[in-house]
Protein backbone atom coordinates (compact mmCIF):
# COMPACT_ATOMS: atom_id res chain seq x y z
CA UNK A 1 20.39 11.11 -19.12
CA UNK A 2 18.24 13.31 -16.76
CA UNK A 3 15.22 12.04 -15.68
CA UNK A 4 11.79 13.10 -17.72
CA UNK A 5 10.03 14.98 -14.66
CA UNK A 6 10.80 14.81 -10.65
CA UNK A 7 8.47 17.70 -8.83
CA UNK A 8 10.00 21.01 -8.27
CA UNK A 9 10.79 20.89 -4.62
CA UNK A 10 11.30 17.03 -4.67
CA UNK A 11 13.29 15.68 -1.73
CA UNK A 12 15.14 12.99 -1.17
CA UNK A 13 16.66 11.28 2.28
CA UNK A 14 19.93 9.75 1.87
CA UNK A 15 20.54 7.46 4.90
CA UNK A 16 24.56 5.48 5.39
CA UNK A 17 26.61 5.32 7.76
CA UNK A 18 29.51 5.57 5.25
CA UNK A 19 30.59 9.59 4.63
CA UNK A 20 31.39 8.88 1.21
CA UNK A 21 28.08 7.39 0.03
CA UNK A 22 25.81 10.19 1.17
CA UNK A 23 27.98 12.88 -0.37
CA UNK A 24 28.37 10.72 -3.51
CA UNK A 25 24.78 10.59 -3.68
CA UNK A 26 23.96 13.88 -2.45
CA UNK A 27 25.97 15.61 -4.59
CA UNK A 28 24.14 13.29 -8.05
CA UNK A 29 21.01 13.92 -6.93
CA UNK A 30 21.85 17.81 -6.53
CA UNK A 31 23.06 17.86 -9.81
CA UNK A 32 19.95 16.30 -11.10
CA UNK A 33 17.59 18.84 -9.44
CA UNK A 34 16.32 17.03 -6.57
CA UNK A 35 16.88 18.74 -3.11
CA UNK A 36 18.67 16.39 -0.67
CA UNK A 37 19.34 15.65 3.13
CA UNK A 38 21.14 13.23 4.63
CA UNK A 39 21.83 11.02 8.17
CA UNK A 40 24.39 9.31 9.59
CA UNK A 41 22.37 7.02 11.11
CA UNK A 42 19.20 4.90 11.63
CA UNK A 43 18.75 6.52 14.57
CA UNK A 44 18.99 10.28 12.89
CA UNK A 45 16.70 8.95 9.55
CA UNK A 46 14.41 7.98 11.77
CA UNK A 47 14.18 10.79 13.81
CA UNK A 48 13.92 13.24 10.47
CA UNK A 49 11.40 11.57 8.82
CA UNK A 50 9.27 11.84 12.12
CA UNK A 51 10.38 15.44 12.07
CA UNK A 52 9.43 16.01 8.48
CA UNK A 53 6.08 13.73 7.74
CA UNK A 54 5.52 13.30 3.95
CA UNK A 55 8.74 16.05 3.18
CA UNK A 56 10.70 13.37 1.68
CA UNK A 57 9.48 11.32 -1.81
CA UNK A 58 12.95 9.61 -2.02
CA UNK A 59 14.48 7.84 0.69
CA UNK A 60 18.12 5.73 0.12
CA UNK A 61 18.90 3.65 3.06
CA UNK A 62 21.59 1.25 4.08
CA UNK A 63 21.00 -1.87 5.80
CA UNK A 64 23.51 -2.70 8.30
CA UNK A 65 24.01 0.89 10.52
CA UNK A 66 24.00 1.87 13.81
CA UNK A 67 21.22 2.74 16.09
CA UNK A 68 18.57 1.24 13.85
CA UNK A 69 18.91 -0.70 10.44
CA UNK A 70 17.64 0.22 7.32
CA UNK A 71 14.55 -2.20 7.71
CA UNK A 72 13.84 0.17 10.65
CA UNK A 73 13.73 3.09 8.47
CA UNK A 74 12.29 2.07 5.79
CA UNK A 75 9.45 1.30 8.11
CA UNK A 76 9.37 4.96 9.19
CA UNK A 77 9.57 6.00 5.71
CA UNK A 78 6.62 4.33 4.49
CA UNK A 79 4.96 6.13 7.95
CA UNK A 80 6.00 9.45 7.18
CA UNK A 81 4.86 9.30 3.37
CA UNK A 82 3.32 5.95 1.91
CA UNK A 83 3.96 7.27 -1.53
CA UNK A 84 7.79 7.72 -0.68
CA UNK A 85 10.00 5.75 -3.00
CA UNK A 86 12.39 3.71 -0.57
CA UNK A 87 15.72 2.12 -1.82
CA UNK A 88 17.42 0.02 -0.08
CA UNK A 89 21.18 -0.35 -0.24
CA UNK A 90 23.28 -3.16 1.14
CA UNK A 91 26.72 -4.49 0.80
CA UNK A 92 25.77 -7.62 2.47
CA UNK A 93 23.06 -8.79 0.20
CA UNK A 94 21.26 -12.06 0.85
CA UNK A 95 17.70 -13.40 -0.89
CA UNK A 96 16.25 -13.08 2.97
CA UNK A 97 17.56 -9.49 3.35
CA UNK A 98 15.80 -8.59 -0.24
CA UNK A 99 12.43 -10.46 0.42
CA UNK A 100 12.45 -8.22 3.86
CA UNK A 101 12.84 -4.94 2.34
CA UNK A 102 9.82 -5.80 -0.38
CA UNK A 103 7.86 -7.35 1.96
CA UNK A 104 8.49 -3.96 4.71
CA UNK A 105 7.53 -1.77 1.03
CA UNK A 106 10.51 -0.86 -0.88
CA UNK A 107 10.70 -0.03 -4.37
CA UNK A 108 14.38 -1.37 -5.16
CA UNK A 109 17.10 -3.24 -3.39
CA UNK A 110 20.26 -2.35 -4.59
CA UNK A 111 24.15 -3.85 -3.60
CA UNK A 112 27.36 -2.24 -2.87
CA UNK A 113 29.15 -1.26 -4.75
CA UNK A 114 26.75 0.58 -7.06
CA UNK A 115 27.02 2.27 -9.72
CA UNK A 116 25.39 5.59 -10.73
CA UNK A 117 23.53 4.22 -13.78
CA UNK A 118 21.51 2.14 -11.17
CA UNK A 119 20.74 5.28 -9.35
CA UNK A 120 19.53 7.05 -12.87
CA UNK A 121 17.53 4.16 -13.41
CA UNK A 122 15.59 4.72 -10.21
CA UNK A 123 15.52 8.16 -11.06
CA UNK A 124 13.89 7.63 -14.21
CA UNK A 125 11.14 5.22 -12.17
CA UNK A 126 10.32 7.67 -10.06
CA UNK A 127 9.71 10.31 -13.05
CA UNK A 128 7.64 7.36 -15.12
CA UNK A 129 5.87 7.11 -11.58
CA UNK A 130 5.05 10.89 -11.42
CA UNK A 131 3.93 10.96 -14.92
CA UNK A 132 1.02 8.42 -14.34
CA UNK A 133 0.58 9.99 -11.21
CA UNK A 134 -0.03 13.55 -12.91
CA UNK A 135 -1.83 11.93 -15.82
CA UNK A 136 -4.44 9.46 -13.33
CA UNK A 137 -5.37 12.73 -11.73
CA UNK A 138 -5.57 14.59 -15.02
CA UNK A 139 -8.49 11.78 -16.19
CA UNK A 140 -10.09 11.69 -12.68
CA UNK A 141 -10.44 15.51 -12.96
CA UNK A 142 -11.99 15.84 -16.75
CA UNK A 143 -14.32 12.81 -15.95
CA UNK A 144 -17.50 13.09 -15.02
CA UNK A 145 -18.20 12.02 -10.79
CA UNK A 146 -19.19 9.07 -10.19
CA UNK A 147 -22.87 7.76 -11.07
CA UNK A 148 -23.63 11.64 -12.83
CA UNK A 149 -23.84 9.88 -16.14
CA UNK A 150 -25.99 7.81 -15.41
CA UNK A 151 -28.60 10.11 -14.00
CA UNK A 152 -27.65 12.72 -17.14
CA UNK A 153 -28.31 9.88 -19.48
CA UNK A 154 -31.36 9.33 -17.80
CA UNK A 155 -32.33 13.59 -18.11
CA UNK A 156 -31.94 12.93 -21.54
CA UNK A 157 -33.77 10.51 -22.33
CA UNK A 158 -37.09 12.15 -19.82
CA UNK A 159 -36.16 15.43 -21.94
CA UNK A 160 -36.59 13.72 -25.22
CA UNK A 161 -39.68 12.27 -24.40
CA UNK A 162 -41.25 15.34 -23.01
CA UNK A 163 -40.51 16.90 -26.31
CA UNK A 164 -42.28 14.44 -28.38
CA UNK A 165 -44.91 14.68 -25.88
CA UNK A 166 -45.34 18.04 -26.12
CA UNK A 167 -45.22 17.75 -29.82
CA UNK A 168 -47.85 15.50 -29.76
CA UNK A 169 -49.66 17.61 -27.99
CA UNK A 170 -49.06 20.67 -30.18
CA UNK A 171 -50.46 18.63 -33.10
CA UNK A 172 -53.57 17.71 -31.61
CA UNK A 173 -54.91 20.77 -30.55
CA UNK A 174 -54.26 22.34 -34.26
CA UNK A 175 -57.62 22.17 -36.47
């Protein structure tokens, strides 16, 4: 199942300190259309998305790495682009761990081992997200700025009146 709509040119950060993980999920979210880029590191995330402000609308991140944790770059994530959708990945999962990471602003907490559905399910979030996104700016466009109908209600009305006015007038001065 591919996901609905992810923006052309849609990038995602894939953060683990385990080689296997980020081309695992390099190489699905390639296949899927998104570009990707990935770190070693907490230390190297962290140093990208400072880099790259607002580059990356997808950012998966282990916990428990070297240099800094996930926490730590999740924190620079939601710097770097507050609409970024952060995941956070952990084989050690505990309750305190996953009230952290939604407290700190991430969208989805997810355990090792995974499995790929999970990662087409965020997938599909993030397109559902875009969607409103696209369609909230779609309305906001075609409606009318704030307080304008008012005051053209308002025209309106004055307009009407002058024409019955006039009208009036008209009828008055005939013979």
């Amino acid at each position: 199942m591919m996901p609905d709509k992810i923006a052309p040119g849609f990038e995602a950060l894939i953060v683990d300190d385990e080689q296997d993980i980020r081309e695992l999920l390099s190489e699905y979210l390639r296949a899927r259309g998104l570009t990707t880029a990935t770190a070693q590191d907490g230390r190297a995330a962290i140093a990208e998305l400072e880099r790259s402000p607002g580059r990356y609308g997808l950012i998966l991140t282990d916990i428990n790495m070297p240099g800094a944790d996930g926490f730590e770059v999740l924190c620079a994530a939601r710097a770097a682009n507050a609409s970024a959708y952060v995941v956070i990945m952990t084989g050690y999962a505990s309750l305190d761990s996953a009230i952290q990471a939604v407290r700190l602003g991430a969208h989805d907490y997810i355990t090792k081992p995974f499995s790929l559905g999970q990662i087409e399910v965020i997938l599909k979030k993030i397109s559902d997200r875009a969607a409103l996104v696209d369609e909230t700016r779609a309305l906001l466009s075609s409606a009318p700025a704030p307080g304008l109908s008012g005051i053209e209600e308002r025209l309106d009305a004055i307009e009407s009146r002058l024409g019955r006015i006039e009208a009036l007038l008209i009828s008055d001065r005939r013979p």
